[in-house]
N, C-alpha and C. Protein backbone atom coordinates (compact mmCIF):
# COMPACT_ATOMS: atom_id res chain seq x y z
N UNK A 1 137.79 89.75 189.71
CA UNK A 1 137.86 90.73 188.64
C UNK A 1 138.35 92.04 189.23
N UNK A 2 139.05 92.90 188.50
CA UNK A 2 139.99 93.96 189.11
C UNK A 2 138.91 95.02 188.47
N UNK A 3 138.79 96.25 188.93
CA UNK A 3 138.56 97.48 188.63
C UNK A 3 138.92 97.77 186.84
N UNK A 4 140.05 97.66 186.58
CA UNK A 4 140.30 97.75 185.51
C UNK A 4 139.24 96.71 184.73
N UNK A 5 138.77 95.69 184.68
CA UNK A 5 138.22 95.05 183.60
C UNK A 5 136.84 95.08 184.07
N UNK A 6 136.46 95.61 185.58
CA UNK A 6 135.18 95.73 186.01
C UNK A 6 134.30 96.81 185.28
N UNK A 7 135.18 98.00 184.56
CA UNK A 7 135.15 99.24 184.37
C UNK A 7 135.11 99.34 182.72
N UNK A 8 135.78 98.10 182.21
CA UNK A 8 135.89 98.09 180.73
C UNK A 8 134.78 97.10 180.60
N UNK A 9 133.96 96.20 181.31
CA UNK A 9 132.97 95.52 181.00
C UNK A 9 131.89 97.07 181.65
N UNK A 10 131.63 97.24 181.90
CA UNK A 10 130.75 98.55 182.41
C UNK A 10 130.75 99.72 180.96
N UNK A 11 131.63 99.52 180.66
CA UNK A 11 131.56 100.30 179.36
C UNK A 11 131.06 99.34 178.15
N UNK A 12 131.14 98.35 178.17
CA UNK A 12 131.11 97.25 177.00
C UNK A 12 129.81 97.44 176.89
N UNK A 13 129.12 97.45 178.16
CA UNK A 13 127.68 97.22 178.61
C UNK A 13 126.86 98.30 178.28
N UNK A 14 127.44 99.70 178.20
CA UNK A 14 126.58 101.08 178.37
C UNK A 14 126.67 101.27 176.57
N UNK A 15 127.66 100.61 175.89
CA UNK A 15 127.56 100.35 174.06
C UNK A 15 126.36 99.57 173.35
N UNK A 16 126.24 98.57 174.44
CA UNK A 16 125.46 97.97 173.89
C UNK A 16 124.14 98.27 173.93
N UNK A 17 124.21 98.88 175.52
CA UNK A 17 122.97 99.64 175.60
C UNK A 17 122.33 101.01 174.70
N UNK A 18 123.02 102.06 174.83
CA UNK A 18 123.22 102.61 173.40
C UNK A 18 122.87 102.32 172.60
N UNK A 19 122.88 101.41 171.80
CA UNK A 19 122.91 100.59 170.40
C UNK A 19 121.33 100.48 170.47
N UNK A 20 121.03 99.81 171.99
CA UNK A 20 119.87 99.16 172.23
C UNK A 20 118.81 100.18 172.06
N UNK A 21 119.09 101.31 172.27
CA UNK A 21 118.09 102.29 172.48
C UNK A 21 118.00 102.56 171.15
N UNK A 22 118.86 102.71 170.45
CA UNK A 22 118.63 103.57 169.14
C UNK A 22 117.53 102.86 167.57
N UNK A 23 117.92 101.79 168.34
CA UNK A 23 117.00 100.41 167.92
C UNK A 23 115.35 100.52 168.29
N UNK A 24 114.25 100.66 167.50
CA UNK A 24 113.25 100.28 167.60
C UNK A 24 112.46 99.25 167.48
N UNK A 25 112.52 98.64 169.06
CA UNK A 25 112.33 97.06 169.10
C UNK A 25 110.91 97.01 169.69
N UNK A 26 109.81 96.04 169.17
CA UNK A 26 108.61 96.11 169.59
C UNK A 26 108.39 94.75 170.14
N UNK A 27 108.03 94.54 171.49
CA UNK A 27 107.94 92.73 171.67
C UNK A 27 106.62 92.62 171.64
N UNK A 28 105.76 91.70 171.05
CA UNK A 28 104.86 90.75 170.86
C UNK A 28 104.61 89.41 171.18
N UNK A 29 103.17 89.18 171.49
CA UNK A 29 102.80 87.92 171.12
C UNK A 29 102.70 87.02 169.97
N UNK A 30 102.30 87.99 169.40
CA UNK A 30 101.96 87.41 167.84
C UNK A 30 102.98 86.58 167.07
N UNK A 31 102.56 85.95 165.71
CA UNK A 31 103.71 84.85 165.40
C UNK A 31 104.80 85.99 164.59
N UNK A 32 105.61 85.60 164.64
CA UNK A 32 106.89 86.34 163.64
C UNK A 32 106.02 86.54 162.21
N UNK A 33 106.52 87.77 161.97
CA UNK A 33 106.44 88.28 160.40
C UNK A 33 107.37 89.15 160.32
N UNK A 34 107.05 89.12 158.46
CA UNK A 34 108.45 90.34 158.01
C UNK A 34 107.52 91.32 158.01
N UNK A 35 108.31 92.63 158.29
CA UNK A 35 107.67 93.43 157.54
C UNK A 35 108.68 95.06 157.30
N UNK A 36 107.89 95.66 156.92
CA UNK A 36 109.27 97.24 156.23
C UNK A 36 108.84 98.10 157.21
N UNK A 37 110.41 98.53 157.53
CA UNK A 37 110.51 99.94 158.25
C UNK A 37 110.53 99.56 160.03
N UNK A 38 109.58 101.12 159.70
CA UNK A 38 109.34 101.39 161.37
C UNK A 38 108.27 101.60 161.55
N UNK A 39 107.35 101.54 160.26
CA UNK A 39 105.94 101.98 160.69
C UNK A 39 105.32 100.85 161.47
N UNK A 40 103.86 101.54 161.99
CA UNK A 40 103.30 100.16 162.69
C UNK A 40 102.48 99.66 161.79
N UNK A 41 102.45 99.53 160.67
CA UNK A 41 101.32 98.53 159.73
C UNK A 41 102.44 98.08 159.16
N UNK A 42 104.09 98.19 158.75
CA UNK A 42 104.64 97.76 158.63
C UNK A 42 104.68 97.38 156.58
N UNK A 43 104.18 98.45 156.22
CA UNK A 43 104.25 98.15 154.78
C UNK A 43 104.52 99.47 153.80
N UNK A 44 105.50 99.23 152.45
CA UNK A 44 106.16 99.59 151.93
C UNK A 44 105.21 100.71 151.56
N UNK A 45 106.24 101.68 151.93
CA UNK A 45 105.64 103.65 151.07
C UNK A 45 107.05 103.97 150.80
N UNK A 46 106.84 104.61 149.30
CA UNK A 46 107.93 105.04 149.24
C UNK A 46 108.45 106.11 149.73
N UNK A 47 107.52 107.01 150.44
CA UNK A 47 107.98 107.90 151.51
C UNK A 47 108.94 107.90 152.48
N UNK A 48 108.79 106.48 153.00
CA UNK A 48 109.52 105.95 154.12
C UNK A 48 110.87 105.56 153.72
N UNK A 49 110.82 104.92 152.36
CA UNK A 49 112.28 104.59 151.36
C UNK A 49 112.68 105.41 151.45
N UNK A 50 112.59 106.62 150.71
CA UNK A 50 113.30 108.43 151.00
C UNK A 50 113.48 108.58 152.14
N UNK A 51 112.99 108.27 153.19
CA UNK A 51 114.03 109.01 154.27
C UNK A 51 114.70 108.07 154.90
N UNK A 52 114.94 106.84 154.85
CA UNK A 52 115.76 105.68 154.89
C UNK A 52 116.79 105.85 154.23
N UNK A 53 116.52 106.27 152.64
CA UNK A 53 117.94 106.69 151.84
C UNK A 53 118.67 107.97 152.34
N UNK A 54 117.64 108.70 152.62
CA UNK A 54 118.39 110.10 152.80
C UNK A 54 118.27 110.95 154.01
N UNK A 55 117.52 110.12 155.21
CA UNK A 55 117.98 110.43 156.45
C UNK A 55 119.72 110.71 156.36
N UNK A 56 119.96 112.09 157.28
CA UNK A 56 121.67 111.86 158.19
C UNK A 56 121.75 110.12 158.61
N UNK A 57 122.83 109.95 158.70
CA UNK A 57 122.89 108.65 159.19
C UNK A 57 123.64 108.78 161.09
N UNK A 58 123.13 107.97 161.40
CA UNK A 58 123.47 108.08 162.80
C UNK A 58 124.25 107.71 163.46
N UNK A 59 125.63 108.11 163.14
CA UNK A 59 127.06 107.24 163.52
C UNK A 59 127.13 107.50 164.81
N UNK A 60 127.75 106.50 165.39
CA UNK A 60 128.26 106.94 167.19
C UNK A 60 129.82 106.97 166.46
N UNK A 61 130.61 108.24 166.57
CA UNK A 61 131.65 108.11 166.43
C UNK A 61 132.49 108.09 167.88
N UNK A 62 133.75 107.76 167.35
CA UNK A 62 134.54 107.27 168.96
C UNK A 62 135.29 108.35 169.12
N UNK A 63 135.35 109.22 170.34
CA UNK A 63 135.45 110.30 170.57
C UNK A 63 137.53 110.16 170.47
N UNK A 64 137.70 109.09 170.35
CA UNK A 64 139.45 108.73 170.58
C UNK A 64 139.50 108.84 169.04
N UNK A 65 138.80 108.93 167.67
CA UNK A 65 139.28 108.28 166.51
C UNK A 65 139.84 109.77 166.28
N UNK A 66 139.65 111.19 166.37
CA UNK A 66 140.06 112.29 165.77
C UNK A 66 141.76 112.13 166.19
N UNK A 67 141.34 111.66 167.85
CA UNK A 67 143.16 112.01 168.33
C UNK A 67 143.63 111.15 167.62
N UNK A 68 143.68 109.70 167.67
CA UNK A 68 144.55 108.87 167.21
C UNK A 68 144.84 108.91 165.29
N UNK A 69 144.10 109.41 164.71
CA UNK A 69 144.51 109.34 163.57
C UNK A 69 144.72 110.34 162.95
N UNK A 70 145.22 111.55 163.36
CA UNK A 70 145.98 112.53 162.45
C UNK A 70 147.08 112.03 161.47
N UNK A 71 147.31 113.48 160.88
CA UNK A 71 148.48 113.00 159.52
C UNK A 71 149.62 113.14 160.04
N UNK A 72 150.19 113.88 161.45
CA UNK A 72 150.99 114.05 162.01
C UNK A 72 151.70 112.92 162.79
N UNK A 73 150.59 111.53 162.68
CA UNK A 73 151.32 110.60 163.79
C UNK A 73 151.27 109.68 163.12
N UNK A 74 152.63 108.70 162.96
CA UNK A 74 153.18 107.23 162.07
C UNK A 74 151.92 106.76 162.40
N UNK A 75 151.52 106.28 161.01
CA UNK A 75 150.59 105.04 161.15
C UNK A 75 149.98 103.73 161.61
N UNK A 76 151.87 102.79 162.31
CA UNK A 76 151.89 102.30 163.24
C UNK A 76 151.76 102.90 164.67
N UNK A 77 151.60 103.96 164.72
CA UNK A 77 151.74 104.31 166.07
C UNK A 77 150.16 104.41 166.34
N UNK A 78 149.69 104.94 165.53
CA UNK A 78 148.43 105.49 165.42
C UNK A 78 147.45 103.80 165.67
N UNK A 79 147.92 102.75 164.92
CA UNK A 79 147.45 101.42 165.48
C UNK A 79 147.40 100.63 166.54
N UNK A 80 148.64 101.04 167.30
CA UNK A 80 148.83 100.51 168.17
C UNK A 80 148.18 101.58 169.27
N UNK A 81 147.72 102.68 169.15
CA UNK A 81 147.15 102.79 170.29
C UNK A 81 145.68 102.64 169.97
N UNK A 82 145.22 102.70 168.98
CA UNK A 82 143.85 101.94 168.66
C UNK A 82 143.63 100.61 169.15
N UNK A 83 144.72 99.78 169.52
CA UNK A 83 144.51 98.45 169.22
C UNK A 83 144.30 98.18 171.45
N UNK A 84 145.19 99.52 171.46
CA UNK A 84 145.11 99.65 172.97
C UNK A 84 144.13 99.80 173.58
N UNK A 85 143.21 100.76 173.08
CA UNK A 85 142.33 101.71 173.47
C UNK A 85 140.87 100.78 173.46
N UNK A 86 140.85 99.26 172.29
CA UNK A 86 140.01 98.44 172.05
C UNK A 86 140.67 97.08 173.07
N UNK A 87 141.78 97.48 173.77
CA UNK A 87 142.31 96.45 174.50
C UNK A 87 142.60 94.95 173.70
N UNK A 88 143.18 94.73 172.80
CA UNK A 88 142.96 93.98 171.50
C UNK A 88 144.89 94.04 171.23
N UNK A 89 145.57 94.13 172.16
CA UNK A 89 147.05 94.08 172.08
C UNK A 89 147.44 92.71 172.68
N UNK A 90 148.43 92.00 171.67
CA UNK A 90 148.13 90.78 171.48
C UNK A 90 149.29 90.41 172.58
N UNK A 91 148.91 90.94 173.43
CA UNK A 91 149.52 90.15 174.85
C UNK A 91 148.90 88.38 175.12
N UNK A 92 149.58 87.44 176.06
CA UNK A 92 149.91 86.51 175.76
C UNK A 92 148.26 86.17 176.67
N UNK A 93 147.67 87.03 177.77
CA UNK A 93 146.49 86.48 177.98
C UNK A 93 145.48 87.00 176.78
N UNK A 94 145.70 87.78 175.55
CA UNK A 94 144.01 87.52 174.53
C UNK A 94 144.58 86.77 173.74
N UNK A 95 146.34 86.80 173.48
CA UNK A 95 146.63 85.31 172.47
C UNK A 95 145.71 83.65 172.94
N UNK A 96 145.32 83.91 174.40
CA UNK A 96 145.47 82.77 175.18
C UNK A 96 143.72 82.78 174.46
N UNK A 97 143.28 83.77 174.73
CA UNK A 97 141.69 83.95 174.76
C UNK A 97 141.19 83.54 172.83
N UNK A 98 141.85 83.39 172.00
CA UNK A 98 142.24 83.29 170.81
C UNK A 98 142.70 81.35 170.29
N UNK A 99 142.99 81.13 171.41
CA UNK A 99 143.19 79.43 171.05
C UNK A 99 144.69 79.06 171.29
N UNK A 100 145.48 79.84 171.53
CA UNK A 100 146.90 80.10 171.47
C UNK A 100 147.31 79.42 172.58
N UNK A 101 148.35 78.21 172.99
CA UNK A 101 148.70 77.97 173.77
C UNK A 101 150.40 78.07 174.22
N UNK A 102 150.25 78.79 175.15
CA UNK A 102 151.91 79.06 175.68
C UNK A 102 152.20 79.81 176.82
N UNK A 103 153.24 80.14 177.27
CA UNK A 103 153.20 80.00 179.13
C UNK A 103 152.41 81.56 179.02
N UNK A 104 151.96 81.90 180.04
CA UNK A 104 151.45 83.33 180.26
C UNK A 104 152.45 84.24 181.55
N UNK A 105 153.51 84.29 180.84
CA UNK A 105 154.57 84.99 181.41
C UNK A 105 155.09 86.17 180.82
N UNK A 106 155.17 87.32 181.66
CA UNK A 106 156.24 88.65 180.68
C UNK A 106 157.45 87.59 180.06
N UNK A 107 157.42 87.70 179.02
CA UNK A 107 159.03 87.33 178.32
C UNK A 107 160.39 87.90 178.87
N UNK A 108 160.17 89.45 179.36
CA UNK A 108 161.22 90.09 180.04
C UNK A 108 161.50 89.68 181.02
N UNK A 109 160.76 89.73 182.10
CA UNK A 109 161.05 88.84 183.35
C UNK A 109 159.77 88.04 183.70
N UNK A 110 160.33 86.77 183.97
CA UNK A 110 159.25 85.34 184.04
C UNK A 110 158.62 85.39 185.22
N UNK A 111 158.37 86.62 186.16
CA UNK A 111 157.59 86.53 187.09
C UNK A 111 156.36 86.63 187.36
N UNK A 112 155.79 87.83 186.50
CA UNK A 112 154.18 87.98 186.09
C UNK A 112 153.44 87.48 184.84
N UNK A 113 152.42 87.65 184.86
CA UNK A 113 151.35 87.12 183.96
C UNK A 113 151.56 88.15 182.89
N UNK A 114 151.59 88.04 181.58
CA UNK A 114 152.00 89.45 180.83
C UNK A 114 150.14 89.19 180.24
N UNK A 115 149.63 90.79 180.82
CA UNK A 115 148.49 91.18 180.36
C UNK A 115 148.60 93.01 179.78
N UNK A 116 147.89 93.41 178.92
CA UNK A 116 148.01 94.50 179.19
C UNK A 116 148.64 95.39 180.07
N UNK A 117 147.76 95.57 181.34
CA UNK A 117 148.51 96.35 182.77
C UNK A 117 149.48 96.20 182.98
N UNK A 118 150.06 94.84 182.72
CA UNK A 118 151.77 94.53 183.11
C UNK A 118 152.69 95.28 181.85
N UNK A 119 152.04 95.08 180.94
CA UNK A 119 152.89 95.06 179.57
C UNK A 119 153.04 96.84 180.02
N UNK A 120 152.07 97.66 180.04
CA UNK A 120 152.35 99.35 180.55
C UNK A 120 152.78 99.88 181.24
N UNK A 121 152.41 99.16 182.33
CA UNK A 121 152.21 99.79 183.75
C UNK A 121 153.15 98.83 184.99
N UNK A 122 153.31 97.75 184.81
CA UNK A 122 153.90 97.14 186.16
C UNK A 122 154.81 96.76 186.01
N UNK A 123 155.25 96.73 184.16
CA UNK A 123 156.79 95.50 184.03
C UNK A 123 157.80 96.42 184.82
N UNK A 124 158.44 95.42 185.19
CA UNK A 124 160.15 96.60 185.91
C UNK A 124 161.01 96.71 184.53
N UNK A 125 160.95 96.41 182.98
CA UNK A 125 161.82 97.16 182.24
C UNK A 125 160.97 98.31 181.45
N UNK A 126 159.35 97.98 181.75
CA UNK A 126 158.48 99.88 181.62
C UNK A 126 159.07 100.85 182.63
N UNK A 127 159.21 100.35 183.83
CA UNK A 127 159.48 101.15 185.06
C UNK A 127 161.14 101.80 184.63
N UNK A 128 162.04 101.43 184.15
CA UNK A 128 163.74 101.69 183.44
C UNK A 128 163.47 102.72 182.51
N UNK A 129 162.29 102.82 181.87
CA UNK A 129 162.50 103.31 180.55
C UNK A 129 161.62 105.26 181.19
């Protein structure tokens, strides 16, 4: 595993964690039950409904969504670096990761593996341009 995907799983990981925290999770012995909310007796006040409805809500927004989507930048453009930024650019290794079968070669020149990094950063007709 390279730095690059060591670094994007390290981030995958600190989201989820995040997530994890914001979550009030209680582990037990006891058998499973339902119950409402967050209280610990776990039963319906409508107190608790009101601020469920009308708590702020607690978005993690993505600190990339302001840049990438102004009114100033084509809409395709604005996708494709979203699609970058989620690493989700349908290069021929996540086509591959997707069910897709076919050689895993740059199309430009048949020497490397076309992944992301190559597709930006290593092809020799990125390097021309």
């Amino acid at each position: 595993m390279n730095t690059w995907q060591a670094n994007w799983l390290e981030e995958t990981y600190d989201e989820i964690d995040n997530e994890l925290k914001l979550r009030k999770i209680k582990l037990s012995d006891q058998k499973d039950r339902l119950r409402w909310g967050y209280t610990t007796k776990g039963l319906f006040t409508t107190k608790e409904a009101y601020q469920i409805l009308y708590q702020p809500l607690q978005i993690i927004k993505d600190p990339l969504w302001d840049q990438f989507w102004q009114p100033n930048i084509w809409p395709k453009v604005s996708t494709f670096l979203w699609l970058l930024s989620k690493q989700r650019i349908l290069t021929w290794d996540n086509l591959q990761k997707c069910g897709f079968i076919g050689p895993s070669r740059c199309s430009n020149y048949d020497l490397h593996s076309e992944n992301i990094k190559h597709f930006l950063d290593t092809c020799p007709l990125v390097a021309q341009m």
